[in-house]
C-alpha atoms as a PDB file:
ATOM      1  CA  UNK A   1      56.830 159.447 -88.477  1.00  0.00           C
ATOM      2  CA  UNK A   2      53.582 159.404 -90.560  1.00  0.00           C
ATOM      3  CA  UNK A   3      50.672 160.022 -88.594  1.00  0.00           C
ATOM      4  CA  UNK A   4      46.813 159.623 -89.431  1.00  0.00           C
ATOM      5  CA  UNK A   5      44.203 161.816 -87.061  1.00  0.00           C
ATOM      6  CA  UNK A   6      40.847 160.684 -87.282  1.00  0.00           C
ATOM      7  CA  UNK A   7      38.441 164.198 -85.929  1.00  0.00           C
ATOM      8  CA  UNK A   8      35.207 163.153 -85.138  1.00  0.00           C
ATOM      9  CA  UNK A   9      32.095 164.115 -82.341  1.00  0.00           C
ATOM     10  CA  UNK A  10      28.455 163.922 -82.820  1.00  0.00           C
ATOM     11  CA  UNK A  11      25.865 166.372 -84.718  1.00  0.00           C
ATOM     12  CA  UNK A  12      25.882 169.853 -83.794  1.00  0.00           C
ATOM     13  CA  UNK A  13      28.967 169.642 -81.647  1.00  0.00           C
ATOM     14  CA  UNK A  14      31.512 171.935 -83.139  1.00  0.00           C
ATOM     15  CA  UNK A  15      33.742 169.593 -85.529  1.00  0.00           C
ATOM     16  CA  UNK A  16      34.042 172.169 -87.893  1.00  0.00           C
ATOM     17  CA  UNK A  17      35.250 175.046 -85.705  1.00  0.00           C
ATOM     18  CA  UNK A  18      37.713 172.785 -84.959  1.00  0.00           C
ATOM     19  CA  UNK A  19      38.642 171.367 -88.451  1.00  0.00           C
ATOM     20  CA  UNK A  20      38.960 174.797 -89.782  1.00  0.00           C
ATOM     21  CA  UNK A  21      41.392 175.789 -86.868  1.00  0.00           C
ATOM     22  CA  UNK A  22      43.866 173.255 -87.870  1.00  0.00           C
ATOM     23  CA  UNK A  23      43.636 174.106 -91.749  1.00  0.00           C
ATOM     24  CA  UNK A  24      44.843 177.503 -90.178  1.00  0.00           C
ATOM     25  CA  UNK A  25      47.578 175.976 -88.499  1.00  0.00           C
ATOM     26  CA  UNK A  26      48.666 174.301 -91.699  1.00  0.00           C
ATOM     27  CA  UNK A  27      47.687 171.098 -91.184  1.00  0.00           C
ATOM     28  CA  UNK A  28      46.111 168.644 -93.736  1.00  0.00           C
ATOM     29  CA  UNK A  29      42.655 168.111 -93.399  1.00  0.00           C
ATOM     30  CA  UNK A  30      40.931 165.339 -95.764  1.00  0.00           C
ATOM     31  CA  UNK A  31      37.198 165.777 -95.046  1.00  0.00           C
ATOM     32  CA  UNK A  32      34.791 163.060 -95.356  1.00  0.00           C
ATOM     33  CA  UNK A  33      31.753 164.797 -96.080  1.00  0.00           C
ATOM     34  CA  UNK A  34      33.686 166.222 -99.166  1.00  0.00           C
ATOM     35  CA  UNK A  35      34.440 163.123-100.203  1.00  0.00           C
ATOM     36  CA  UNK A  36      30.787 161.998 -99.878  1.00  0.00           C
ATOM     37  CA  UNK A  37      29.869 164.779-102.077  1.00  0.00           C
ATOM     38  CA  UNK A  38      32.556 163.497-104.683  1.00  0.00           C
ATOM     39  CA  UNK A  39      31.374 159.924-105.121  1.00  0.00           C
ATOM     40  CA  UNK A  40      28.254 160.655-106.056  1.00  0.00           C
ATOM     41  CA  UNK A  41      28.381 163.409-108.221  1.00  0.00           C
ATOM     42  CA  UNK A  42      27.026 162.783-111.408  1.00  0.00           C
ATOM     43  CA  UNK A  43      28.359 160.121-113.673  1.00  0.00           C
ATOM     44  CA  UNK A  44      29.696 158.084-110.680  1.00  0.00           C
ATOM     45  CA  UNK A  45      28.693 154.566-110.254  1.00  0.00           C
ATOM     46  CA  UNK A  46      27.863 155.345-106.298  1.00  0.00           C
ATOM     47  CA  UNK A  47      24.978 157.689-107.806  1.00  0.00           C
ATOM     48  CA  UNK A  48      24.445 154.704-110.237  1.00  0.00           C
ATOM     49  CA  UNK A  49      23.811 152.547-107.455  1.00  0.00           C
ATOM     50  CA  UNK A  50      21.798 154.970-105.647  1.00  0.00           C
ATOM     51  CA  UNK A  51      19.104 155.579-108.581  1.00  0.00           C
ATOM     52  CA  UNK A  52      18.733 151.787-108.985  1.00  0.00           C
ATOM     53  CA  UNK A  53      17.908 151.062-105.118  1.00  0.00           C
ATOM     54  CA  UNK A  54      16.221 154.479-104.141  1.00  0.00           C
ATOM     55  CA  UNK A  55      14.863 155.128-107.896  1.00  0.00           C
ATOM     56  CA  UNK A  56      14.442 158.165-109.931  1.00  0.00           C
ATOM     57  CA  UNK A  57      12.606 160.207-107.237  1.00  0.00           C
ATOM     58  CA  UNK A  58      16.188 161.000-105.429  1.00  0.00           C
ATOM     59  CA  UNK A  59      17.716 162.614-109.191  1.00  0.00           C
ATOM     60  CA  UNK A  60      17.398 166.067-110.326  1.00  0.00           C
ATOM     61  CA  UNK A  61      15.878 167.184-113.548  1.00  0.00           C
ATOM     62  CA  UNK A  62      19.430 167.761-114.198  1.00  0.00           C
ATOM     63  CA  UNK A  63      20.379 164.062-113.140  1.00  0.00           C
ATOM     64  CA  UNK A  64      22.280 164.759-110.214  1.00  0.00           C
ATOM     65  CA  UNK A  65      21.685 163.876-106.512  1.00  0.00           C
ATOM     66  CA  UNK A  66      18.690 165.406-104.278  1.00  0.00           C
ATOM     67  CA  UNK A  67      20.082 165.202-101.423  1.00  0.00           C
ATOM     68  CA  UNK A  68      17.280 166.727 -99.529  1.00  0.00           C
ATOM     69  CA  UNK A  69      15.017 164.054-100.906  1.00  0.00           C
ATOM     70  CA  UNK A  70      17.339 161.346-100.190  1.00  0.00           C
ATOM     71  CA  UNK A  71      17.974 162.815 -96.426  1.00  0.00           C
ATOM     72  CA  UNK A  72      14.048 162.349 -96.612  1.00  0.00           C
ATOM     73  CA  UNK A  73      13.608 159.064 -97.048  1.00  0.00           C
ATOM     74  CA  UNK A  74      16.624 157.474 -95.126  1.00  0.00           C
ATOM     75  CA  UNK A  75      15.794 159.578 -92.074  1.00  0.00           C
ATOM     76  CA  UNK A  76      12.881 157.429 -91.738  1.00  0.00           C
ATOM     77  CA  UNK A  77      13.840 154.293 -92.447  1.00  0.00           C
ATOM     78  CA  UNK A  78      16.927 152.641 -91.008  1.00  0.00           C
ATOM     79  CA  UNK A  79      16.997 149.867 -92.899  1.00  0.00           C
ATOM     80  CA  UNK A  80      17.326 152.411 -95.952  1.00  0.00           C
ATOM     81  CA  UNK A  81      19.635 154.394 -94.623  1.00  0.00           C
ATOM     82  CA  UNK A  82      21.991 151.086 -93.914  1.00  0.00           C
ATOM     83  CA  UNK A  83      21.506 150.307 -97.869  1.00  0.00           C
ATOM     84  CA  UNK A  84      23.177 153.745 -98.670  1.00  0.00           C
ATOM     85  CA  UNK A  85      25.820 153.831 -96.183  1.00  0.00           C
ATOM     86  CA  UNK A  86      26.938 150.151 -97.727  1.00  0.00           C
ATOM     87  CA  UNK A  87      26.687 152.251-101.416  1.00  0.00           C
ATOM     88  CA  UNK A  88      28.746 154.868-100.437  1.00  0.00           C
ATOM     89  CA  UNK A  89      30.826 154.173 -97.300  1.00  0.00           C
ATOM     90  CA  UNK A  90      33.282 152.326 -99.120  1.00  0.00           C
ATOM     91  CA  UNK A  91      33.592 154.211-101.749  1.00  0.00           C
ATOM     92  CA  UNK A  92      34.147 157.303 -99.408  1.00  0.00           C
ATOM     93  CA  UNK A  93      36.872 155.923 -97.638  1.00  0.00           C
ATOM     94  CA  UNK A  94      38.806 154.581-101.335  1.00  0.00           C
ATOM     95  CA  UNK A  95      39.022 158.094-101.870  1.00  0.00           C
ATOM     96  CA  UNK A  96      40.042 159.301 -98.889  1.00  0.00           C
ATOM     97  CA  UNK A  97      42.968 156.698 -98.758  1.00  0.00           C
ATOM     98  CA  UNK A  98      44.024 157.979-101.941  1.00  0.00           C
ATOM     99  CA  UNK A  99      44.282 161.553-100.914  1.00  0.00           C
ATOM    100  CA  UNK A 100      45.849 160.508 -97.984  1.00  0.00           C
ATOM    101  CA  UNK A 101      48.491 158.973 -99.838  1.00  0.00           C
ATOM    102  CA  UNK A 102      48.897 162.099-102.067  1.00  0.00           C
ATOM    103  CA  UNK A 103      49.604 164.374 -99.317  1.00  0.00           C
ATOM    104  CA  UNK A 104      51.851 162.217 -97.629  1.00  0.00           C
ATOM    105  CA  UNK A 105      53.992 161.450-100.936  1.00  0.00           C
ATOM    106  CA  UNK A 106      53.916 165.259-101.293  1.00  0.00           C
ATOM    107  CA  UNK A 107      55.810 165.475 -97.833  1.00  0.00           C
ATOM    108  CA  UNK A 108      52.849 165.860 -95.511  1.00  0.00           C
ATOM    109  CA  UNK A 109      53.603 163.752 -91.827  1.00  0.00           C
ATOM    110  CA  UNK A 110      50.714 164.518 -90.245  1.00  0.00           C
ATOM    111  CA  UNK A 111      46.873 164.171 -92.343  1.00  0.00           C
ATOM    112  CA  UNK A 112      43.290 164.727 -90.127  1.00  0.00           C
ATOM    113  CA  UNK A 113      40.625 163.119 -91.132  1.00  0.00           C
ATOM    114  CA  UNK A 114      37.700 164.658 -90.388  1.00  0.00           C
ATOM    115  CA  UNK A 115      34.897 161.760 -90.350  1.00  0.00           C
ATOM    116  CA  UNK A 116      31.666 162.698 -89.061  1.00  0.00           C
ATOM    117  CA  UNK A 117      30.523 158.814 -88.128  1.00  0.00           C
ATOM    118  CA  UNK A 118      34.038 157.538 -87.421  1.00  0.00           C
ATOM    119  CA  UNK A 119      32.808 154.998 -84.869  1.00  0.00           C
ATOM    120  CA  UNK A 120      29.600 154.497 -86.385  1.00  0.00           C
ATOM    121  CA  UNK A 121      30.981 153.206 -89.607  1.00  0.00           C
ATOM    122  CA  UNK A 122      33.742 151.203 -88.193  1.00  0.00           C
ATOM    123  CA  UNK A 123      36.883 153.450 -89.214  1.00  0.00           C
ATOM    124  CA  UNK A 124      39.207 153.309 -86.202  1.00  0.00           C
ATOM    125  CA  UNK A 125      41.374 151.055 -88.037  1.00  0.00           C
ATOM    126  CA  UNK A 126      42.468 153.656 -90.569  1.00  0.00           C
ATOM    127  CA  UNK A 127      43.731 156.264 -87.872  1.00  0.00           C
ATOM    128  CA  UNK A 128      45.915 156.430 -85.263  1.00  0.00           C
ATOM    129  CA  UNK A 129      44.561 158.485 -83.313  1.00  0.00           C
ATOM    130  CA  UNK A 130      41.505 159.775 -82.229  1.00  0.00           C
ATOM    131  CA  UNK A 131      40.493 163.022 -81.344  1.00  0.00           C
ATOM    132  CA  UNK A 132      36.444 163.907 -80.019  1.00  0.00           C
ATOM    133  CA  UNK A 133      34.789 167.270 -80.239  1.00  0.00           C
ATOM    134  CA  UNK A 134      32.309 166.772 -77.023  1.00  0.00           C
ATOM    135  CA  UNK A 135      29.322 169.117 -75.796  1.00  0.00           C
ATOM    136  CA  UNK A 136      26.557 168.467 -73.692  1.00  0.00           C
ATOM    137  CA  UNK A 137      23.321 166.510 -74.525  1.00  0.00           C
ATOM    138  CA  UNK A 138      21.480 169.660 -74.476  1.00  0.00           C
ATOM    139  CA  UNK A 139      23.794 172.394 -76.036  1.00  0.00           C
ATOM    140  CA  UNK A 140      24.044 169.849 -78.806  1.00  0.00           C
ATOM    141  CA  UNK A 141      20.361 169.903 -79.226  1.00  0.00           C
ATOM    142  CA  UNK A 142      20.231 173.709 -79.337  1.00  0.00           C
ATOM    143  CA  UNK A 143      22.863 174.502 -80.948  1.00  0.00           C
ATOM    144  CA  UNK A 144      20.970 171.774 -84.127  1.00  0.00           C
ATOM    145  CA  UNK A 145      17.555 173.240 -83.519  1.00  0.00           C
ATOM    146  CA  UNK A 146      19.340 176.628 -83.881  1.00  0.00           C
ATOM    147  CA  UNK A 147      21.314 175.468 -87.241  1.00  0.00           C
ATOM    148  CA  UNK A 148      18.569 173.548 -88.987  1.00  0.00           C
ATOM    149  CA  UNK A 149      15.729 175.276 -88.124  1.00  0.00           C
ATOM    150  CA  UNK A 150      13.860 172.488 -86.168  1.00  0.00           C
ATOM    151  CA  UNK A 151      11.935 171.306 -83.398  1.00  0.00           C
ATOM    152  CA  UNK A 152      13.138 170.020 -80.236  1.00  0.00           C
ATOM    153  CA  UNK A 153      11.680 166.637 -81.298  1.00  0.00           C
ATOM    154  CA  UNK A 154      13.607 166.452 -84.264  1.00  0.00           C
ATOM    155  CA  UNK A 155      16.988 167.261 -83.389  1.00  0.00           C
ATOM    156  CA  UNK A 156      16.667 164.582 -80.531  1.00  0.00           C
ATOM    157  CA  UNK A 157      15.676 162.081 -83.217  1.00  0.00           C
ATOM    158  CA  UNK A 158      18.576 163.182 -85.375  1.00  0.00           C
ATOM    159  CA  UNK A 159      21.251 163.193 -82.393  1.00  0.00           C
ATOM    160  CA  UNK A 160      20.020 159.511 -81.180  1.00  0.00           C
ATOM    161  CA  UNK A 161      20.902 157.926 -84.448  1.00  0.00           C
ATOM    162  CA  UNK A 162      24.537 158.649 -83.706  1.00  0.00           C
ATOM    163  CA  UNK A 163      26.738 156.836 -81.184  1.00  0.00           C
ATOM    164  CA  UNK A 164      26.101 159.223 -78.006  1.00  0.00           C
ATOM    165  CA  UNK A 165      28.875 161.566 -77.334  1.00  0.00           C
ATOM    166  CA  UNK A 166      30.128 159.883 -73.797  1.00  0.00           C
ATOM    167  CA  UNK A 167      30.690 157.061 -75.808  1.00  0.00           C
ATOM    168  CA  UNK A 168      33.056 158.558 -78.146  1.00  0.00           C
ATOM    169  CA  UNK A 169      34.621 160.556 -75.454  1.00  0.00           C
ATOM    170  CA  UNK A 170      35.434 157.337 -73.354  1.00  0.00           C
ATOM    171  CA  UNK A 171      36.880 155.625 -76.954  1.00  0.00           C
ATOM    172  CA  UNK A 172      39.053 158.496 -78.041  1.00  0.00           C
ATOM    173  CA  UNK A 173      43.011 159.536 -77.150  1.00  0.00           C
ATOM    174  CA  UNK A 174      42.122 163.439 -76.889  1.00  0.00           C
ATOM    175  CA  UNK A 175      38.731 165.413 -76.625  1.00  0.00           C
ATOM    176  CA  UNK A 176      38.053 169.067 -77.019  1.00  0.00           C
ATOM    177  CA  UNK A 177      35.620 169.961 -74.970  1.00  0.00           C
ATOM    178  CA  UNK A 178      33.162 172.755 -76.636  1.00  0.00           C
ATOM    179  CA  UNK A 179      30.702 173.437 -74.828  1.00  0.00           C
ATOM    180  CA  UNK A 180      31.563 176.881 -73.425  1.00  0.00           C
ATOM    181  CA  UNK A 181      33.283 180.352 -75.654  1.00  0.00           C
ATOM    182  CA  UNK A 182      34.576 179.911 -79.092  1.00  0.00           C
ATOM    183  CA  UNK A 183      38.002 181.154 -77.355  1.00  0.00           C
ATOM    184  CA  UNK A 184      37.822 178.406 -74.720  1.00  0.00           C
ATOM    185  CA  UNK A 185      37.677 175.557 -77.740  1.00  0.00           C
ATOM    186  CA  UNK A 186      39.972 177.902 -79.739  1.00  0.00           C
ATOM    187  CA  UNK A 187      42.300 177.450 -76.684  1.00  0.00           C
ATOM    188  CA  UNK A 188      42.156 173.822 -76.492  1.00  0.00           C
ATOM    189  CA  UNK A 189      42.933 173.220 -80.107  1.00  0.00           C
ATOM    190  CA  UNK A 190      46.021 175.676 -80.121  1.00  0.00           C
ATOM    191  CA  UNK A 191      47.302 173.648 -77.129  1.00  0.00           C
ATOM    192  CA  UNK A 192      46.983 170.502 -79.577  1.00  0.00           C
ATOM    193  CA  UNK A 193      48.485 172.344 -81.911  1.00  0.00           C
ATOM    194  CA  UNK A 194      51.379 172.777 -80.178  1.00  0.00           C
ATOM    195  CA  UNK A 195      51.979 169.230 -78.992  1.00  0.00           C
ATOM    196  CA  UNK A 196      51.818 167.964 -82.543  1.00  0.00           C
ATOM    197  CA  UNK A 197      54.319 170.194 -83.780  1.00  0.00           C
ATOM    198  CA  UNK A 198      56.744 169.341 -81.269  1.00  0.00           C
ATOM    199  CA  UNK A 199      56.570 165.675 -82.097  1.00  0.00           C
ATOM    200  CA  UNK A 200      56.719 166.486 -86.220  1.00  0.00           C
END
């Protein structure tokens, strides 16, 4: 049986460590933030769309995407930020559909999605199940002051426009929890591992 795994948590929590852990294992991972890259690259009506709303301010001299200047601006402004998630969001998960459908025609059974804002933009209907990478409120805000380079104040702002992490946890069929050693979440994702290739 076909199965689609939707891989998810909040900022900062360790999504990665586990998405790269399951490449390892063989598995098929389609990533959404590589897709997001992909529509927008230059020549692509998303970054058409993008230049109209946002202007040329967000281009490069070369014509591509800033996406440090763009990150800018919708930071700040929700309302902004809702304009290019409605650009790109569908477009994002078109492609992802069709590499799903690649990998499964070239004998794949099970595909992970790994979706950063799975809940937030209304995907659980293209999975079937759901798996959360969890930490605590606070590791999660030093493990992004740590990674970014930035203030207390701003990682909290960053976290809190996310769904909070007990909210995912509660919605989700399996959660990893990493908030302790990279071997205790590396154990936790072999034992998933192992329970998926039983049932392939």
């Amino acid at each position: 049986m076909k199965r689609t795994i939707g891989l998810t948590g909040s900022i900062a929590t360790g999504k990665s460590t586990v998405s790269r852990r399951l490449k390892k294992a063989g598995f098929a991972v389609v990533d959404a933030d590589v897709a997001a890259r992909k529509v927008v690259e230059k020549g692509t009506p998303a970054l058409e769309e993008i230049r109209q709303y946002f202007g040329e301010a967000v281009l490069t001299d070369e014509g591509e995407l800033d996406r440090a200047k763009l990150g800018e601006i919708i930071f700040k402004d929700a309302k902004k930020r809702a304009i290019l998630n409605k650009i790109v969001h569908p477009k994002v998960q078109a492609y992802m559909l069709k590499e799903r459908e690649a990998l499964f025609k070239a004998g794949e059974t099970i595909i992970f999605f790994d979706i950063p804002l799975l809940y937030e933009s209304h995907l659980e209907d293209i999975v079937d199940q759901i798996i959360v990478v969890r930490t605590s409120r606070q590791t999660e805000i030093e493990r992004l002051m740590a990674r970014d380079g930035i203030s207390e104040e701003k990682a909290i702002q960053k976290i809190d426009t996310q769904i909070p992490i007990e909210e995912k946890e509660l919605r989700a069929d399996f959660v990893i929890d990493n908030d302790g050693s990279l071997e205790i979440t590396k154990k936790q994702v072999d034992q998933l591992i192992r329970h998926l290739k039983n049932f392939q």
